[in-house]
N, C-alpha and C. Protein backbone atom coordinates (compact mmCIF):
# COMPACT_ATOMS: atom_id res chain seq x y z
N UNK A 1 6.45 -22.61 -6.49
CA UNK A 1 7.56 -21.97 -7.15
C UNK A 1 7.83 -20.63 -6.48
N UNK A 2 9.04 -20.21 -5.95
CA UNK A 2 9.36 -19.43 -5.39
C UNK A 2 9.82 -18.17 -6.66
N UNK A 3 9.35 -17.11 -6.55
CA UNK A 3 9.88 -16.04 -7.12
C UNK A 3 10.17 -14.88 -6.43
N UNK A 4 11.55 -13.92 -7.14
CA UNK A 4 11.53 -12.97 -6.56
C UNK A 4 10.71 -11.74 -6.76
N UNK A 5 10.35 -11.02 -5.32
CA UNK A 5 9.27 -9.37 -6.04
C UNK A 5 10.37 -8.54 -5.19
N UNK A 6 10.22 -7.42 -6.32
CA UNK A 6 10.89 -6.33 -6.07
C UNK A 6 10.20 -5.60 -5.07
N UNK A 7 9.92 -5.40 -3.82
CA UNK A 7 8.98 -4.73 -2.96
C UNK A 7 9.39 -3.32 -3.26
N UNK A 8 10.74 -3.10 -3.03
CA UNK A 8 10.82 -1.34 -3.10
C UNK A 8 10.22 -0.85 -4.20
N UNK A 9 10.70 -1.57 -5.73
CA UNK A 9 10.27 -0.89 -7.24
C UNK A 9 8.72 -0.83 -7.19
N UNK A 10 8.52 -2.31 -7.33
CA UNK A 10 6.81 -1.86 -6.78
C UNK A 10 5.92 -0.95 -6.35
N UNK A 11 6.52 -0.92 -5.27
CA UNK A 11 5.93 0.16 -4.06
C UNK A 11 5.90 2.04 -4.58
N UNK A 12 7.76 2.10 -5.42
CA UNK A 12 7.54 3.15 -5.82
C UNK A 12 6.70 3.52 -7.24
N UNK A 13 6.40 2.63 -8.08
CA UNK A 13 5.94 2.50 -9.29
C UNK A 13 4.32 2.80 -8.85
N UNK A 14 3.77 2.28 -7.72
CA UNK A 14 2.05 2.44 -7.05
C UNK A 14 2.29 3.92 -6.94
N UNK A 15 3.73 4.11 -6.22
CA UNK A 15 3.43 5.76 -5.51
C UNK A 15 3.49 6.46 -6.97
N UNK A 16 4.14 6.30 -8.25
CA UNK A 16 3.92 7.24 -9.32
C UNK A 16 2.79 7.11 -9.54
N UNK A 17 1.92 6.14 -10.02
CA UNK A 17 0.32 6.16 -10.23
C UNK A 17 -0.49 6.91 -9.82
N UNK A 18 -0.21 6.85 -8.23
CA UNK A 18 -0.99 7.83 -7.32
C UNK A 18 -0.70 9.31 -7.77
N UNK A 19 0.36 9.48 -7.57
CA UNK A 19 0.42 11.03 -7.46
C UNK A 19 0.02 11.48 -9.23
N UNK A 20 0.40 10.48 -10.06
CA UNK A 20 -0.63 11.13 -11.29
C UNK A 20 -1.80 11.05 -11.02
N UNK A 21 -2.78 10.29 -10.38
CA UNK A 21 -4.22 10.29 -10.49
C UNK A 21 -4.16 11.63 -9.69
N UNK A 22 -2.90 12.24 -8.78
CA UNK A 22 -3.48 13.80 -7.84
C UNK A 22 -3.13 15.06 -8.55
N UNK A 23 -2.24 14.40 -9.79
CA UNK A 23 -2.01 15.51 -10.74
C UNK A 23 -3.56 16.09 -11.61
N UNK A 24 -3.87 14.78 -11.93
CA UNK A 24 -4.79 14.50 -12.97
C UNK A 24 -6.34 15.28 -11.86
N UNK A 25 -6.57 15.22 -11.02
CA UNK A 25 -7.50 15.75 -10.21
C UNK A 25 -7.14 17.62 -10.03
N UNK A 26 -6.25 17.59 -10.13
CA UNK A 26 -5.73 19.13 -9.68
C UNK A 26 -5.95 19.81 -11.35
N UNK A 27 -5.43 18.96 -12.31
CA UNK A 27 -5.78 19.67 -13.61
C UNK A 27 -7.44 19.70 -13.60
N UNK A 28 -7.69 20.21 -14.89
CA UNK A 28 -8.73 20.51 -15.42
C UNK A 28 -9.15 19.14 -16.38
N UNK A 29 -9.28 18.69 -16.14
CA UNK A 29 -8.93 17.16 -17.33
C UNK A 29 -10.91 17.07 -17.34
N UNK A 30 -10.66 16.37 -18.64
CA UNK A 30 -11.71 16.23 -19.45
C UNK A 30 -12.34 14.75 -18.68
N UNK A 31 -13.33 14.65 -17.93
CA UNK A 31 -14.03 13.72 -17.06
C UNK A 31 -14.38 12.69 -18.57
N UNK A 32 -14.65 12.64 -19.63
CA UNK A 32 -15.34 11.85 -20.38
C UNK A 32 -14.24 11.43 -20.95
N UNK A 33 -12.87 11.87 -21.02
CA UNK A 33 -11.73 10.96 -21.67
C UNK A 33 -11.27 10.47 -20.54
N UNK A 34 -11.42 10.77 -19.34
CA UNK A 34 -10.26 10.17 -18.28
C UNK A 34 -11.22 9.38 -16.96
N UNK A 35 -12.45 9.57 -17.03
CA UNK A 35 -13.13 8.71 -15.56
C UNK A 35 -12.91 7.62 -15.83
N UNK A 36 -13.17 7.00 -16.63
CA UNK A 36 -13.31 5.19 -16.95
C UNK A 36 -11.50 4.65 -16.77
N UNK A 37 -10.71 5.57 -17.06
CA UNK A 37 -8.95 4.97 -16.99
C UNK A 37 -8.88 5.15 -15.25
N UNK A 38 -9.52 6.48 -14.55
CA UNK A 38 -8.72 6.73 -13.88
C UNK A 38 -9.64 5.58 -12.51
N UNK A 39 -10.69 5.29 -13.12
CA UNK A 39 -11.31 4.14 -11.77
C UNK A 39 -10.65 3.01 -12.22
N UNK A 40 -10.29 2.62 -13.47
CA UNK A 40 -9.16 1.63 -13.58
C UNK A 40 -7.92 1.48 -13.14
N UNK A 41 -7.20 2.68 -13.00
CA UNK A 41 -6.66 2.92 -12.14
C UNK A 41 -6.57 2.54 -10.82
N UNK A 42 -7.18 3.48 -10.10
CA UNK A 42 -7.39 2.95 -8.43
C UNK A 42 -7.54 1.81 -8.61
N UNK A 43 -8.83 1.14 -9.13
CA UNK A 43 -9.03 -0.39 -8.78
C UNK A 43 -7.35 -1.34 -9.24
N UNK A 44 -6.72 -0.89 -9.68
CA UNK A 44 -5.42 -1.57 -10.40
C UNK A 44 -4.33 -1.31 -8.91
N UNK A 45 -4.39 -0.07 -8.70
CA UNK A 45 -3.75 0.08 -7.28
C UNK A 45 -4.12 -0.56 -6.01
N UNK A 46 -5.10 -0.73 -6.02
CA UNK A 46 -5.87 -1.19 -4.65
C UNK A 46 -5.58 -2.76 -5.02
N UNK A 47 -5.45 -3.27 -5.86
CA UNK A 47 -4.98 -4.57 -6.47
C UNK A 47 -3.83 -4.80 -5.78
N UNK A 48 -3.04 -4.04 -6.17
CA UNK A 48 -1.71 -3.93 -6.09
C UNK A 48 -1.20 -3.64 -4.90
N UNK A 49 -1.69 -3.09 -4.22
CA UNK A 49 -1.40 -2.63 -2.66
C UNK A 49 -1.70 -4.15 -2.30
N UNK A 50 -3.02 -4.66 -2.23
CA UNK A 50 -3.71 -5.73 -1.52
C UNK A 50 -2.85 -7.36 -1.63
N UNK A 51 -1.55 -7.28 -3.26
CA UNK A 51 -0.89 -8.29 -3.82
C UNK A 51 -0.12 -7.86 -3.20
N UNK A 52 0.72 -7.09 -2.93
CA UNK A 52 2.23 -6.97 -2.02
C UNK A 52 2.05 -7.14 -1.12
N UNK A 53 1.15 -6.85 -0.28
CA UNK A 53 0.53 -7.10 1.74
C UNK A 53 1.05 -8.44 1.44
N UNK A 54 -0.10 -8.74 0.73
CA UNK A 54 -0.12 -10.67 0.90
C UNK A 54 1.12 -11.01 1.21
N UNK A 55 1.82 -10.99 -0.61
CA UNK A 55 3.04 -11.34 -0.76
C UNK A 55 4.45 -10.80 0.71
N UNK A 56 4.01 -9.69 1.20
CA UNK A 56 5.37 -9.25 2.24
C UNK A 56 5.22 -9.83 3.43
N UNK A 57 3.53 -10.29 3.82
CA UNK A 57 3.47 -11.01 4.61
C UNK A 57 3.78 -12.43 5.22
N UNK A 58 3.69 -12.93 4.38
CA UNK A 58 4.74 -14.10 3.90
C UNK A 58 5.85 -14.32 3.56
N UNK A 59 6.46 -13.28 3.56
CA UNK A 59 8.21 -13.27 3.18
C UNK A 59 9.22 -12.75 4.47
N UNK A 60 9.03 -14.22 5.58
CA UNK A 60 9.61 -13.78 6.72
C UNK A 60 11.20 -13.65 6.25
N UNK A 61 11.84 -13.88 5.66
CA UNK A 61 13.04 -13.89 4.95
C UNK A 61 13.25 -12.95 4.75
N UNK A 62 12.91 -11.65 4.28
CA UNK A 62 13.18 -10.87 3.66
C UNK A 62 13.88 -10.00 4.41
N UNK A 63 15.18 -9.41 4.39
CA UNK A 63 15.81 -8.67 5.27
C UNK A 63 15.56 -7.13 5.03
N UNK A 64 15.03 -6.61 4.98
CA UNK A 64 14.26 -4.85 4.74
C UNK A 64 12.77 -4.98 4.94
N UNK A 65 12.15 -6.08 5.62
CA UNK A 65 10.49 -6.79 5.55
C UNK A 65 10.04 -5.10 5.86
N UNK A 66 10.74 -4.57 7.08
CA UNK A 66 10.19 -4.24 8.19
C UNK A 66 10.40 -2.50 7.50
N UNK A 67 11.30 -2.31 6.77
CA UNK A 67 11.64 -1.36 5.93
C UNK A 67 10.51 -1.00 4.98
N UNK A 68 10.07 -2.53 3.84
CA UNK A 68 8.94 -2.07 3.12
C UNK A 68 7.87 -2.59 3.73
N UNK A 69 8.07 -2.51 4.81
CA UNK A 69 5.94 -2.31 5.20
C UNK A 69 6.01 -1.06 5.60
N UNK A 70 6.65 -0.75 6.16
CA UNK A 70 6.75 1.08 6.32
C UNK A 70 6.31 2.05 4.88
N UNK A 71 7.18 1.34 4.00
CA UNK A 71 6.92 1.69 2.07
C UNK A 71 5.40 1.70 2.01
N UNK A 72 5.35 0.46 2.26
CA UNK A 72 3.79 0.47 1.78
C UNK A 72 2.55 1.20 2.46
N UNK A 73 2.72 1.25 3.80
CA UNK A 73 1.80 2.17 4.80
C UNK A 73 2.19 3.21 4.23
N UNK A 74 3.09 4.13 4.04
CA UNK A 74 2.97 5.43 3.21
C UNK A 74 2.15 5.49 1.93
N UNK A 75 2.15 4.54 1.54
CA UNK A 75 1.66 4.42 0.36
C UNK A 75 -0.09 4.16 0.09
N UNK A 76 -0.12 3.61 1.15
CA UNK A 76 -1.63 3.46 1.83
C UNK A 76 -1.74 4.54 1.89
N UNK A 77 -1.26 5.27 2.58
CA UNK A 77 -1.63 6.73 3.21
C UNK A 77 -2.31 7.64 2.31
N UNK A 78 -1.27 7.80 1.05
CA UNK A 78 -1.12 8.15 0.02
C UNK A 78 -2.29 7.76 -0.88
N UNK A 79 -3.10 6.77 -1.13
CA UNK A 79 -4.13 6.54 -1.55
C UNK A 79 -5.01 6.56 -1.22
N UNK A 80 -5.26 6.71 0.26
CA UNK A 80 -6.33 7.44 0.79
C UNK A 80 -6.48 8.64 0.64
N UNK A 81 -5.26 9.48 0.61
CA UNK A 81 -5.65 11.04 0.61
C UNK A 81 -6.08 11.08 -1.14
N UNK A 82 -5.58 10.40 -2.02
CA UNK A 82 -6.10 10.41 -3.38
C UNK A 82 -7.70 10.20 -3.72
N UNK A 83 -7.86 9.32 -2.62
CA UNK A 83 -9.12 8.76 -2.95
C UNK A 83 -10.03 9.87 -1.69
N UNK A 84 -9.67 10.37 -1.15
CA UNK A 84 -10.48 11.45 -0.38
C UNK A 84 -10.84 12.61 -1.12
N UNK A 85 -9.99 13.17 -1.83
CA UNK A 85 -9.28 13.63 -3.13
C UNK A 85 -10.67 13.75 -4.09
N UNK A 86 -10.75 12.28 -4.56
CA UNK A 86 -11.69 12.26 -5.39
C UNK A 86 -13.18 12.00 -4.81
N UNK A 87 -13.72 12.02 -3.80
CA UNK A 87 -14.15 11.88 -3.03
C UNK A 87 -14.88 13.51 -2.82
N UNK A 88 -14.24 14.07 -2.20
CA UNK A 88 -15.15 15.01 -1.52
C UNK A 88 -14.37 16.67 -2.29
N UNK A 89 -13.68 15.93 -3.24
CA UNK A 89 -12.83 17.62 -4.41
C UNK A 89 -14.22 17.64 -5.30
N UNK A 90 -13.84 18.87 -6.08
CA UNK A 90 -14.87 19.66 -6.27
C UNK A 90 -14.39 19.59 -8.51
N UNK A 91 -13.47 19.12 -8.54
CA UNK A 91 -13.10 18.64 -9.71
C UNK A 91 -13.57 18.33 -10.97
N UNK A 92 -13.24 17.92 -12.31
CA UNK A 92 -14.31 16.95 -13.03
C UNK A 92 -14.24 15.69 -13.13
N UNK A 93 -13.16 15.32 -12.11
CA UNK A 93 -13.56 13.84 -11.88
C UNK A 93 -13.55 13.86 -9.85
N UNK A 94 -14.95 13.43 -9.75
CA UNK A 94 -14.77 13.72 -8.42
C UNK A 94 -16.48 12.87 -8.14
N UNK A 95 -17.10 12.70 -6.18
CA UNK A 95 -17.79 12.34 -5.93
C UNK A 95 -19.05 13.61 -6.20
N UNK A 96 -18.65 14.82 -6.21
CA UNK A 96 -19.68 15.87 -6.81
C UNK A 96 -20.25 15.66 -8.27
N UNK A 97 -19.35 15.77 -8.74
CA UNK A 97 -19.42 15.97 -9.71
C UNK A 97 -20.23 13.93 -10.96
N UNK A 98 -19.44 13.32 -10.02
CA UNK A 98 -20.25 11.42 -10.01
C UNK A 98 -20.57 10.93 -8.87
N UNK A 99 -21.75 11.34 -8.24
CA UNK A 99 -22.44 10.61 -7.67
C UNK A 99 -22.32 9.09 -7.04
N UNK A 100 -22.22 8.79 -8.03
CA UNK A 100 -21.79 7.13 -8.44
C UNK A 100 -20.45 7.25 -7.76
N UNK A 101 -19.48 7.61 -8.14
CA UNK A 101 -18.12 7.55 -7.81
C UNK A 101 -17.84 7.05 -6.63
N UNK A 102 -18.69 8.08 -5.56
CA UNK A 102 -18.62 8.02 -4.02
C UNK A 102 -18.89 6.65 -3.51
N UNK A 103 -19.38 5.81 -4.20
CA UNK A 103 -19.68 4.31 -3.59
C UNK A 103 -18.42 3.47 -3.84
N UNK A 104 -17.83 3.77 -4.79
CA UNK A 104 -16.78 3.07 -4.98
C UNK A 104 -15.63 3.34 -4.47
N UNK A 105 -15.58 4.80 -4.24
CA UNK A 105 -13.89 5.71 -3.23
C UNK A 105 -14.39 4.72 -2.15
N UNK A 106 -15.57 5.11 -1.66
CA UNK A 106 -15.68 4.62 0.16
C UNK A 106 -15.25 3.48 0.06
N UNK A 107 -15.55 2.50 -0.71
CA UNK A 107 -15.66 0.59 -0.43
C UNK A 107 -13.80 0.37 -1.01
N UNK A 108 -13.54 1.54 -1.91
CA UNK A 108 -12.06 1.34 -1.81
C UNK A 108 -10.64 2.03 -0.74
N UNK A 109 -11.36 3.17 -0.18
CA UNK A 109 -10.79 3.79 0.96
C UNK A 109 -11.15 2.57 2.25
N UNK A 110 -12.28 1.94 2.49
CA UNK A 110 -12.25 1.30 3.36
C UNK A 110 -11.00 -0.02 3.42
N UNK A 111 -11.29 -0.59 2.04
CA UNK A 111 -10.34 -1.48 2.02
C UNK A 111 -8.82 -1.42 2.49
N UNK A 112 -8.39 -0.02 1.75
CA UNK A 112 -7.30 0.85 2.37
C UNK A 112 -7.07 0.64 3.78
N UNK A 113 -7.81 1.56 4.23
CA UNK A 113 -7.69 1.24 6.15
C UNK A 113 -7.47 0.21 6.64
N UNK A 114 -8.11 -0.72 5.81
CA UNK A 114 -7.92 -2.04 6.54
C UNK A 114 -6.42 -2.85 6.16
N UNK A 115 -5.89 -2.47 5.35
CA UNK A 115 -4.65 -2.81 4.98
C UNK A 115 -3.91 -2.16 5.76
N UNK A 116 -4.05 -0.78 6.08
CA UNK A 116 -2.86 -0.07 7.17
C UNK A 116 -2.97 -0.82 8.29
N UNK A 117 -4.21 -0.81 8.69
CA UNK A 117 -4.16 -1.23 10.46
C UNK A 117 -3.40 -2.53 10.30
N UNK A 118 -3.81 -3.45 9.42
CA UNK A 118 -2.82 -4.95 8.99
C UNK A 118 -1.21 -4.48 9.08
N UNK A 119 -0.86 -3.38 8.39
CA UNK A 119 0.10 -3.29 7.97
C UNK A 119 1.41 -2.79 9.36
N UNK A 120 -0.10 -2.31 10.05
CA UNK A 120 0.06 -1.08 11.28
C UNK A 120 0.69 -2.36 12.30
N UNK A 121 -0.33 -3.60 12.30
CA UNK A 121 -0.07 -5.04 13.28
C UNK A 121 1.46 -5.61 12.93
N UNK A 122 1.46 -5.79 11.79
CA UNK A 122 2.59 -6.56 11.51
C UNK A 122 3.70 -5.33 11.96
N UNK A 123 3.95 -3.95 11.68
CA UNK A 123 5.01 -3.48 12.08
C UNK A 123 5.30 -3.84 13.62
N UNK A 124 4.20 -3.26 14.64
CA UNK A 124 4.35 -3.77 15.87
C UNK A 124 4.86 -5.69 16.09
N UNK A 125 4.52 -6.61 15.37
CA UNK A 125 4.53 -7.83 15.52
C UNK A 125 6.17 -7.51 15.26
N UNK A 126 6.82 -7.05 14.66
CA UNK A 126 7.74 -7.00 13.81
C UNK A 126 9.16 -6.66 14.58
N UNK A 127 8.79 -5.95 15.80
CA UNK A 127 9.51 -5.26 16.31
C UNK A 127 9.67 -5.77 17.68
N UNK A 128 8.77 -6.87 17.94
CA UNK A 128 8.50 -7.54 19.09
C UNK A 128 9.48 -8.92 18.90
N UNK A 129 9.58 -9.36 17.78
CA UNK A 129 10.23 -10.29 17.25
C UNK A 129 11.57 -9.74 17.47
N UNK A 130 11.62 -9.16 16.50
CA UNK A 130 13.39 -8.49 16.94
C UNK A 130 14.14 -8.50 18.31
N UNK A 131 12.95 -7.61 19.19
CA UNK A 131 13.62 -7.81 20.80
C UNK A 131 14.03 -8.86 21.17
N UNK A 132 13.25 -10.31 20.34
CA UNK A 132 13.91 -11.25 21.15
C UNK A 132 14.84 -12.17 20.61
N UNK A 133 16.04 -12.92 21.53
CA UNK A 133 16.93 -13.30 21.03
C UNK A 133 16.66 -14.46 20.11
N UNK A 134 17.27 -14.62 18.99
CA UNK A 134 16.96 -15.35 17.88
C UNK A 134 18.01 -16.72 18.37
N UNK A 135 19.21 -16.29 19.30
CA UNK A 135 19.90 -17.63 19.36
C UNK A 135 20.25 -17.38 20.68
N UNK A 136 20.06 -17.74 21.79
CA UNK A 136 20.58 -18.23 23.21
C UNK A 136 21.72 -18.02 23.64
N UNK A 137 22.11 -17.62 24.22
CA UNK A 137 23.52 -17.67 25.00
C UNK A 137 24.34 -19.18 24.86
N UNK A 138 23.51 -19.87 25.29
CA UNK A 138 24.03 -21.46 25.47
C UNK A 138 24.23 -22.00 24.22
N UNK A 139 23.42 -21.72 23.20
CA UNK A 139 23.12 -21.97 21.81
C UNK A 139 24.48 -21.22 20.86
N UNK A 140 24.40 -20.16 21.07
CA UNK A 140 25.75 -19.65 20.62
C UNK A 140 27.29 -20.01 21.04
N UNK A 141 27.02 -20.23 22.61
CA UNK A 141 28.50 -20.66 22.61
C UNK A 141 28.63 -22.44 22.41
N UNK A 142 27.79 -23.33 22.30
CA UNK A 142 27.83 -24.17 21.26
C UNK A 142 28.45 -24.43 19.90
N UNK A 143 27.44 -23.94 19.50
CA UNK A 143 28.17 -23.14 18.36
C UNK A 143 29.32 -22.97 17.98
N UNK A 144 30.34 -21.79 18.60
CA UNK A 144 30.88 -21.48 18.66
C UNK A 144 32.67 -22.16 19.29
N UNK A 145 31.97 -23.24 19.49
CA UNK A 145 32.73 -24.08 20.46
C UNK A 145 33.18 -25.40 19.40
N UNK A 146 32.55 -25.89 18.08
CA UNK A 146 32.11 -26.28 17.44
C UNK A 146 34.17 -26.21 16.77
């Protein structure tokens, strides 16, 4: 069953998440009401990043493909610096401050990376395609002749 995904709304709806989890790090926020939402969080993003790859990767159809993988590598970007963020900030939700935390930023920052460089391939793949002609000279005036 074919359905449609909104790649742009998506994409910007991850980027609001993020930048609240960098709000929420920059405040003073209460670590015992907000750690358990905000690793639900990331893990919900990193979801979500990892479901649109799939899904854009497979949607040779899509005429802006090449538009939102660009979306989404920012957006990668963007969750790495969040998750660096929480990682090595000095915060009350942070890898100082949870120990613990730091095993889970890394194994989810890694995952990250590995989605850009994917994301990084397909732009190059993307652009290589384009250069080349999709219909022939001979093929067109066929065509055209038609």
């Amino acid at each position: 069953m074919n359905r449609h995904i909104n790649f742009e709304d998506n994409i910007f709806i991850l980027n609001i998440r993020i930048r609240m989890i960098q709000d929420l790090l920059i405040l003073d926020a209460d670590a015992e009401l907000f750690l358990n939402k905000t690793l639900e969080d990331i893990d919900f993003i990193n979801a979500g990043l990892a479901s649109l790859l799939g899904s854009l990767k497979e949607n040779f159809r899509l005429l802006d493909r090449d538009d939102q993988f660009h979306n989404l590598l920012n957006t990668e970007r963007q969750f790495c610096e969040v998750l660096s963020e929480m990682d090595q900030g000095e915060g009350n939700i942070s890898g100082v401050q949870y120990p613990e935390l730091r095993e889970r930023v890394e194994f989810l920052m890694n995952r990250s990376q590995e989605r850009r460089h994917a994301i990084e391939d397909l732009i190059v793949e993307a652009r290589q395609l384009t250069l080349e002609p999709v219909v022939g000279y001979d093929e067109l005036h066929e065509l055209l002749n038609r």
